[in-house]
Protein backbone atom coordinates (compact mmCIF):
# COMPACT_ATOMS: atom_id res chain seq x y z
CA UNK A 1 74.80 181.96 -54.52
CA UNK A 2 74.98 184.44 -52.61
CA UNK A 3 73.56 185.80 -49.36
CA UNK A 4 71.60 189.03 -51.16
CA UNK A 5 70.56 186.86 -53.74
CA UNK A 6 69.68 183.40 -51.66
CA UNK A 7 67.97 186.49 -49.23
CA UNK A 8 65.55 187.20 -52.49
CA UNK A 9 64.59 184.12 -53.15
CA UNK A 10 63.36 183.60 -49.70
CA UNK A 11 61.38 186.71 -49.34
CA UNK A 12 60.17 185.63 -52.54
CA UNK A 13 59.12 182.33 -51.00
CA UNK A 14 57.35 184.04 -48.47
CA UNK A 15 55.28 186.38 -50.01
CA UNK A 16 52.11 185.76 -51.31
CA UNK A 17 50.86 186.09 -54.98
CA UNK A 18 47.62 184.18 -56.28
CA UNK A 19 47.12 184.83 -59.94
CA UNK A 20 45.17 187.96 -60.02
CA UNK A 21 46.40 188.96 -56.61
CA UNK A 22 50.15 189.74 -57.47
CA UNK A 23 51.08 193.27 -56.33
CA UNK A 24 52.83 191.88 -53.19
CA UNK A 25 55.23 189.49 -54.52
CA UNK A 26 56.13 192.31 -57.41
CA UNK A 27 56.92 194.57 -55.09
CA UNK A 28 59.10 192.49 -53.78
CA UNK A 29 61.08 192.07 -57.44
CA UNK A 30 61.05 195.76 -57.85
CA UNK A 31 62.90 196.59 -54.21
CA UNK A 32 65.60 194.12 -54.87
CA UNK A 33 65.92 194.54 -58.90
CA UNK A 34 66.24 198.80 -58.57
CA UNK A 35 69.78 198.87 -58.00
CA UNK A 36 71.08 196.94 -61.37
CA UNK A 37 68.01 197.97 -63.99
CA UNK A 38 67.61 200.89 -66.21
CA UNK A 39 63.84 200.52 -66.47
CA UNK A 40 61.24 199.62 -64.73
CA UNK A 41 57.82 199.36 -65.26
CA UNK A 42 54.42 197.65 -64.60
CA UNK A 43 51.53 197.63 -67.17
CA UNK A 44 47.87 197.55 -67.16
CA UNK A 45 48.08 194.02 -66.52
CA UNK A 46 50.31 193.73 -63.32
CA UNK A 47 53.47 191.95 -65.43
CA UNK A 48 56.16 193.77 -63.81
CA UNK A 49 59.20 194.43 -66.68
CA UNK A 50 62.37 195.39 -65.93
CA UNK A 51 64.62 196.03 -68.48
CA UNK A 52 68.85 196.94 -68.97
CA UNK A 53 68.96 198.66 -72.19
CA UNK A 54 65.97 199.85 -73.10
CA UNK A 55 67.61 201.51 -76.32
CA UNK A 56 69.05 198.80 -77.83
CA UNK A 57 67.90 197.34 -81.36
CA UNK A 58 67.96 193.52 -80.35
CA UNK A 59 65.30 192.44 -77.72
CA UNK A 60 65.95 189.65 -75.46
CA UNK A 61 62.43 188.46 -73.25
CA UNK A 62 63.12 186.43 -70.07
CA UNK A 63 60.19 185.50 -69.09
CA UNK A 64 59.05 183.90 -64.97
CA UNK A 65 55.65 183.75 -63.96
CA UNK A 66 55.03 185.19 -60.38
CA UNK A 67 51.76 183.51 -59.40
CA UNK A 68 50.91 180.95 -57.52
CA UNK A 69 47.72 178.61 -57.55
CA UNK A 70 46.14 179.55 -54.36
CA UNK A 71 42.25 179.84 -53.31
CA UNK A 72 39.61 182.51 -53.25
CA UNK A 73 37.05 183.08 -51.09
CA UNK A 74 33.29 182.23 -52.13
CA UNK A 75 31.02 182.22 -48.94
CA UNK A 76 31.06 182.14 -44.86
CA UNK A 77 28.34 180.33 -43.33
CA UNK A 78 26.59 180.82 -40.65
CA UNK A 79 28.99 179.25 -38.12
CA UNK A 80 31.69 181.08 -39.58
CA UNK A 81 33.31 178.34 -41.94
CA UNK A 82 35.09 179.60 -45.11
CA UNK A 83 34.18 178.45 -48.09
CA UNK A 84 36.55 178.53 -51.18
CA UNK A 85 37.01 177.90 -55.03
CA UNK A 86 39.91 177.24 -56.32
CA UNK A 87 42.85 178.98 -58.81
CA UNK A 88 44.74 177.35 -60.71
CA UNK A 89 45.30 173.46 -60.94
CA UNK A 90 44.94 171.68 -57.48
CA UNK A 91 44.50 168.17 -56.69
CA UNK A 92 42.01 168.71 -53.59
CA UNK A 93 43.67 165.55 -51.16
CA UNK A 94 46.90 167.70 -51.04
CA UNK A 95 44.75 170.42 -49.52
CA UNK A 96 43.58 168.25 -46.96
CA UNK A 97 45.16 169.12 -43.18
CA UNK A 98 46.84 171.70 -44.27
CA UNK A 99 47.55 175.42 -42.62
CA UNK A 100 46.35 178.18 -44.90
CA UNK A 101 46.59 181.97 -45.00
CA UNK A 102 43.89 184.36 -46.12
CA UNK A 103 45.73 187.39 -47.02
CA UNK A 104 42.79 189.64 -46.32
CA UNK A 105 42.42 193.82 -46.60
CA UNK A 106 43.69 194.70 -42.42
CA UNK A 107 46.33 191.75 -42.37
CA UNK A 108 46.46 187.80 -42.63
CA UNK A 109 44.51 185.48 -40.88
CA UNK A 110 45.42 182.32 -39.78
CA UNK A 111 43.35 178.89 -40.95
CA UNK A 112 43.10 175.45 -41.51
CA UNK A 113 41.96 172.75 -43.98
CA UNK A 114 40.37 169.47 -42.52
CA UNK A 115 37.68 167.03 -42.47
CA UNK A 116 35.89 164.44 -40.21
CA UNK A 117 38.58 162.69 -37.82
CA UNK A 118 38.83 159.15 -39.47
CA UNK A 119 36.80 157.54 -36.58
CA UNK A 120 33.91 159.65 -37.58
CA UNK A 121 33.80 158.44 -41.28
CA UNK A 122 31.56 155.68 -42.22
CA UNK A 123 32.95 153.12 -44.87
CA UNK A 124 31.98 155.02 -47.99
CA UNK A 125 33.23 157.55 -46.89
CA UNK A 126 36.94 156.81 -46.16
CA UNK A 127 36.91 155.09 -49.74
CA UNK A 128 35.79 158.64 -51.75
CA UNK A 129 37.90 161.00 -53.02
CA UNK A 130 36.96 164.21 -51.50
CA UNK A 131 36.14 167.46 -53.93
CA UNK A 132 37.40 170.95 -53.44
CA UNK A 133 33.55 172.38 -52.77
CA UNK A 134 33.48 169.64 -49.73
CA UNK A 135 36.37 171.42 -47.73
CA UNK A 136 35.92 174.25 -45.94
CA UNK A 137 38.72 177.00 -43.46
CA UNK A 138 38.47 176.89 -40.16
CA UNK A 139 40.16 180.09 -38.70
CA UNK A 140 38.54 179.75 -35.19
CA UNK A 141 35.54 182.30 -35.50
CA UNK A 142 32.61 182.08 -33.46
CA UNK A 143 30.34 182.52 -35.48
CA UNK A 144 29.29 184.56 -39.31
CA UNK A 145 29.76 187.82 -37.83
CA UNK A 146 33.14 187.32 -36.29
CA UNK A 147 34.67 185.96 -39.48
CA UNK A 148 33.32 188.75 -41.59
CA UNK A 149 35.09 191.24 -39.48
CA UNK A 150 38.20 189.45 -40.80
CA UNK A 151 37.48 188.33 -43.73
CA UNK A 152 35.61 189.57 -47.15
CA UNK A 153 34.60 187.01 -50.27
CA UNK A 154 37.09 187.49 -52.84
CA UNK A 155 40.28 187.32 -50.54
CA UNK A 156 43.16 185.21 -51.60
CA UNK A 157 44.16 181.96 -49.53
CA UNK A 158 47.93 180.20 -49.86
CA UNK A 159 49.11 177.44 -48.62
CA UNK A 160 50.83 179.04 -44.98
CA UNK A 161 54.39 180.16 -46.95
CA UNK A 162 57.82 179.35 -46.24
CA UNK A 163 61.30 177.97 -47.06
CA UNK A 164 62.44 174.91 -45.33
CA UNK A 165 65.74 173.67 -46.31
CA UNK A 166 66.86 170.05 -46.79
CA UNK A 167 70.24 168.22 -47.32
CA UNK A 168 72.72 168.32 -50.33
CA UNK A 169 71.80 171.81 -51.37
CA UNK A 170 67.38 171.48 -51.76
CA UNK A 171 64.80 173.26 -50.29
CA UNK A 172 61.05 172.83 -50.24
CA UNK A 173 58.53 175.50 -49.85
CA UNK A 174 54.99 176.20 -51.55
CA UNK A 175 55.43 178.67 -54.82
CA UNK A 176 58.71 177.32 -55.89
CA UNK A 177 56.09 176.83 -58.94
CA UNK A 178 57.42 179.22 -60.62
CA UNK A 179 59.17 181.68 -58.21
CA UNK A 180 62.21 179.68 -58.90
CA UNK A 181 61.40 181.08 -62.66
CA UNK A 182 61.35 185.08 -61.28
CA UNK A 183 64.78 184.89 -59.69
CA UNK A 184 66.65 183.11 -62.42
CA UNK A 185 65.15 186.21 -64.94
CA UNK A 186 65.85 188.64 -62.72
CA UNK A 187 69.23 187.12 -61.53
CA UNK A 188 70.42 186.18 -65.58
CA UNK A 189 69.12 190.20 -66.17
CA UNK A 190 72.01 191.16 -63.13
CA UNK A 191 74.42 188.85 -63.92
CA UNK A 192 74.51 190.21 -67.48
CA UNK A 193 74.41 193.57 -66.48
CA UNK A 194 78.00 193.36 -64.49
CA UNK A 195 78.86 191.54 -68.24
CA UNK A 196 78.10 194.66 -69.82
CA UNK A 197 76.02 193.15 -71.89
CA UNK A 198 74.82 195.25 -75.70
CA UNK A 199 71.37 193.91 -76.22
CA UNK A 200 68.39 195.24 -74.83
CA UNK A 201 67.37 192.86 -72.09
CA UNK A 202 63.85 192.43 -70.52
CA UNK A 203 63.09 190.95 -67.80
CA UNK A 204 59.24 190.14 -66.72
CA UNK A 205 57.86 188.52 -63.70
CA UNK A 206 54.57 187.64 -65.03
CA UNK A 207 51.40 187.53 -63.82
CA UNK A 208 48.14 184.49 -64.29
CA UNK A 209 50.12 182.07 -65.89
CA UNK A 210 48.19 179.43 -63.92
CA UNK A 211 44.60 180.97 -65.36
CA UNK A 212 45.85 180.68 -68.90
CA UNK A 213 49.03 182.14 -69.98
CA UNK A 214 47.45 186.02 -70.08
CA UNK A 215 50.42 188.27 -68.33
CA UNK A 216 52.93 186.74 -71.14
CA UNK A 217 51.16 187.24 -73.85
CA UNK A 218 49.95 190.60 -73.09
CA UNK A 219 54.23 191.60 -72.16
CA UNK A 220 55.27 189.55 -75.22
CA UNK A 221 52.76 192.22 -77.08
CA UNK A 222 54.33 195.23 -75.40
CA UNK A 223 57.64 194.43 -75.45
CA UNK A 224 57.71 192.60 -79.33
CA UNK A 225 61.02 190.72 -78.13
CA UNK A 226 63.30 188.92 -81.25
CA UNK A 227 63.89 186.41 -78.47
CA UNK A 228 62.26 184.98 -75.56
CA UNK A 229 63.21 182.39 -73.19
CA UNK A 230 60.35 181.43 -70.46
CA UNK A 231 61.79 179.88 -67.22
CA UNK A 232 59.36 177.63 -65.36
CA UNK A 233 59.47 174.24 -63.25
CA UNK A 234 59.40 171.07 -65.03
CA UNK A 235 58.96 167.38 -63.29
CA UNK A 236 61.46 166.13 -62.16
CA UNK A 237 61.72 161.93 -61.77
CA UNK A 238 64.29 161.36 -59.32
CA UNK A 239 61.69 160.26 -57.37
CA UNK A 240 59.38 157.33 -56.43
CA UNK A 241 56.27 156.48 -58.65
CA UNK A 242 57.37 158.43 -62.18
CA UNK A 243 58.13 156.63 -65.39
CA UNK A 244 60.36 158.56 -67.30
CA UNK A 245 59.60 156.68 -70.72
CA UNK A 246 57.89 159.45 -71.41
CA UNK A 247 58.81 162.49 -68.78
CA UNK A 248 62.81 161.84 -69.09
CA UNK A 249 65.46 162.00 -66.71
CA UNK A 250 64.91 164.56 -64.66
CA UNK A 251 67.14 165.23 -61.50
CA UNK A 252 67.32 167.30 -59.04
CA UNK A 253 70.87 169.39 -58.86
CA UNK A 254 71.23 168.16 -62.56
CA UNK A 255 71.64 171.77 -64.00
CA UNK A 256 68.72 173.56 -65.48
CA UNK A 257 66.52 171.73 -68.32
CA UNK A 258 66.90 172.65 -71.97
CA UNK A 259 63.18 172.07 -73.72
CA UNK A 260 63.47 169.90 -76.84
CA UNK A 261 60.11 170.24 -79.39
CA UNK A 262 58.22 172.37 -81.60
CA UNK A 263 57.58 175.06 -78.87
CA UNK A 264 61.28 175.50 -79.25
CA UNK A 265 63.67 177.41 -81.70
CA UNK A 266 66.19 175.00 -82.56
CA UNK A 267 69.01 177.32 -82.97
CA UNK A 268 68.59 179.00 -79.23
CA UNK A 269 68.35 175.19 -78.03
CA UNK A 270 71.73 173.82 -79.62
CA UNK A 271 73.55 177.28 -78.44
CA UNK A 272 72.00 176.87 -75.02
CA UNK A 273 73.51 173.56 -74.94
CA UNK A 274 76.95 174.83 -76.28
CA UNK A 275 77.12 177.63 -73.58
CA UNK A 276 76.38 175.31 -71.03
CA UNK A 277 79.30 172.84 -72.22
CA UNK A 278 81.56 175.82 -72.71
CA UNK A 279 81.13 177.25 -69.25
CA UNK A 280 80.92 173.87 -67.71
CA UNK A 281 77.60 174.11 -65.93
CA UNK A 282 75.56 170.86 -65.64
CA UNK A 283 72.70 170.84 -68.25
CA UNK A 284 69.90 167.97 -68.88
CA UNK A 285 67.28 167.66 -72.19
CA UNK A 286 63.42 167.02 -72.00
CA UNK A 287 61.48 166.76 -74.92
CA UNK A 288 58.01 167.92 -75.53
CA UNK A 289 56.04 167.14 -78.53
CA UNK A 290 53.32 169.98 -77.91
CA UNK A 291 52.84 173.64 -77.32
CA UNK A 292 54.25 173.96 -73.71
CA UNK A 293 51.90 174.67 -70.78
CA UNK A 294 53.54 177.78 -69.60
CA UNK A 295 54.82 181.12 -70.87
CA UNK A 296 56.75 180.04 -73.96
CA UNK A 297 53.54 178.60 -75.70
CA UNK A 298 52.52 182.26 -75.65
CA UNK A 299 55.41 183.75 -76.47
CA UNK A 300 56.31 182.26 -79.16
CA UNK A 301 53.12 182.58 -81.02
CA UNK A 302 53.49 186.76 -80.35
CA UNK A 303 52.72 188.97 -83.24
CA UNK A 304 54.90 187.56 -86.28
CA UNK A 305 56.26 185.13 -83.87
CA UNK A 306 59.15 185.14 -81.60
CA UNK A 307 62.36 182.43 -81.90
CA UNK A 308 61.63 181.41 -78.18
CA UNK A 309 63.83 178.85 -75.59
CA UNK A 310 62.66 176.89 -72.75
CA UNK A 311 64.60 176.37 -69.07
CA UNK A 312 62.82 174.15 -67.05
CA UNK A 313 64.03 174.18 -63.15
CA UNK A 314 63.57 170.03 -62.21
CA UNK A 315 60.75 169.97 -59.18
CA UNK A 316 59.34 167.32 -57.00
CA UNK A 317 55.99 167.38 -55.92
CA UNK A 318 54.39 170.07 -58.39
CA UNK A 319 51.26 171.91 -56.98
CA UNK A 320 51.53 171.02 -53.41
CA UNK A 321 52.79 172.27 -50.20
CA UNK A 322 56.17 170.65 -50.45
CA UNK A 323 57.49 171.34 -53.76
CA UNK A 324 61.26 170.51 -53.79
CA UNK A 325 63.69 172.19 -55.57
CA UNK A 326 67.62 172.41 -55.93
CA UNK A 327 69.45 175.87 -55.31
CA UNK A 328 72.18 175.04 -57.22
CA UNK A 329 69.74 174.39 -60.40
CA UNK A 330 68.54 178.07 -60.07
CA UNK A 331 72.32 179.18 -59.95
CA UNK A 332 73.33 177.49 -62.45
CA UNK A 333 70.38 178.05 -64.72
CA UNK A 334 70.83 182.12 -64.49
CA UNK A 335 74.61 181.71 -64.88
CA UNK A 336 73.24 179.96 -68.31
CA UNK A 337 70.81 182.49 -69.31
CA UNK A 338 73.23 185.32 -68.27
CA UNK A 339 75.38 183.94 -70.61
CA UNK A 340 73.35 183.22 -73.95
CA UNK A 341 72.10 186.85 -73.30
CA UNK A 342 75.98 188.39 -73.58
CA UNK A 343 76.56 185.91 -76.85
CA UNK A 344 73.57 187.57 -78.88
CA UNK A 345 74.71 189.83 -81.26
CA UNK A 346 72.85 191.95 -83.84
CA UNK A 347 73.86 189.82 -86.82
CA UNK A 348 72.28 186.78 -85.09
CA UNK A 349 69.89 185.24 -87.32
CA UNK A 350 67.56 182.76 -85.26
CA UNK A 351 65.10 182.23 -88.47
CA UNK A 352 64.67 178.17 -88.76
CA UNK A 353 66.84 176.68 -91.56
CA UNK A 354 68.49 179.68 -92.68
């Protein structure tokens, strides 16, 4: 990888982007993605779709979701404690003792996440599990005034952002669910561009994929792509505590994750696989017997339908402050993509069983 690109992953990393609240982390696609793109545009929505192309008759969709589960402000009491609700899926104990950010209108402000010191908890207490409307921020203020000053309800909260990097090649940071998915679209959109690549190729960071799927199905509508390929995290199990009877064998720096089920086209999975083996990058297979939780569910189900792929980038610790993922897999999984994008061409038929 290189330094530009490892450079916009990182600023990716550290930007914030709460489904609903995405305009700075887009920004942040657009500055870097200008250079290499023919068009660029961001609809009513906020999906942000860059294209190389735009002319072309075939239509290739890479699709990464930008957003992040994050918090939003509901009320400040009287003492000037912050009160929050949550966006997207959280499990509320990893949000306890934690730094946050509210990213609010004149700058952000600084909090934290705790409860009652474990000395102060009385038996039934320590033995509950503690809900999300029990936790409050405390960024210091004196009292209700002071922390309205700062801060208005309706302001977005992260976990405090930030790349931290580990041995053999991993890093861990909040968001990596799914920025990792951004940069390998926008990366597999440049990498295919210096290929001089034929097809049209669009490339969408897109937005409130953790409310429900809604920026990819309203870009799979404006776009109408023949093909789609979403790129999001997957679990991986080279890790304490996961049975992989039924999750797989998922490792970290084992190459990106082709998607094996009915949310798949079979014909973009088996040339996935043979682009992989031809270009010798590492590859693994998950299956998944249902309509995937992420942008390809949408996708594929677009208008007539769309003959949609699956890349799943293996992560440790999903929806929590220490996600851990491998830079290599992100590499390797846009070499991939960059790839199966320059192999299309217009006589391609990706229509099951014919």
């Amino acid at each position: 990888m290189n330094d530009a690109s490892l450079n916009f992953f990182e600023t990716l990393l550290n930007t914030p982007g709460v489904s609903g609240y995405e305009e700075p982390v887009q920004q942040v696609v657009r500055d870097y993605a200008a250079p290499f793109v023919d068009s660029m545009k961001t609809d009513n929505h906020g999906n942000l779709i860059l294209c190389k192309n735009p002319d072309a008759d075939i239509r290739l969709m890479f699709a990464g979701h930008c957003d992040q589960i994050g918090l939003l402000v509901s009320y400040i009491d009287d003492n000037g404690f912050i009160y929050t609700q949550t966006v997207g899926g959280w499990d509320p104990q990893q949000l306890i003792g934690q730094n946050m950010t509210i990213w609010a209108k004149d700058g952000p402000v600084e909090g934290v996440i705790a409860r009652k010191a474990i000395h102060l908890l009385d038996e039934g207490e320590r033995k509950k599990v503690v809900r999300t409307k029990e936790l409050w921020i405390d960024i210091g203020a004196r009292d209700r005034e002071e922390a309205e000053s700062l801060v208005r309800v309706g302001d977005s909260v992260t976990l405090r952002l930030g790349m931290t990097k580990l041995r053999n090649g991993l890093i861990t940071a909040p968001a990596t669910d799914n920025r990792t998915g951004v940069w390998v679209a926008v990366e597999a959109l440049r990498l295919a561009a210096e290929m001089d690549v034929k097809i049209g190729i669009y490339a969408v960071s897109t937005v409130q994929e953790e409310i429900g799927l809604r920026g990819a199905r309203t870009a799979a509508f404006g776009i109408n792509p023949h093909v789609g390929v979403a790129i999001d995290v997957t679990h991986a199990t080279d890790c304490p505590k996961i049975d992989p009877n039924q999750n797989g064998k998922i490792k970290l720096g084992g190459g990106p994750v082709i998607v094996r089920g009915p949310n798949v086209n079979n014909k973009i999975n088996t040339r996935l696989h043979e682009l992989a083996s031809a270009g010798q990058l590492p590859a693994q297979t998950k299956a998944l017997g249902r309509a995937a939780p992420n942008d390809s569910n949408v996708i594929q189900t677009n208008r007539a339908g769309v003959a949609t792929g699956l890349i799943g980038i293996p992560n440790r610790y999903m929806h929590s402050s220490v996600e851990v993922i491998s830079l290599d897999d992100i590499e390797n999984s846009a070499l991939l993509l960059a790839a199966f994008a320059n192999s299309i061409a217009a006589t391609d038929e990706f229509v099951p069983g014919l």
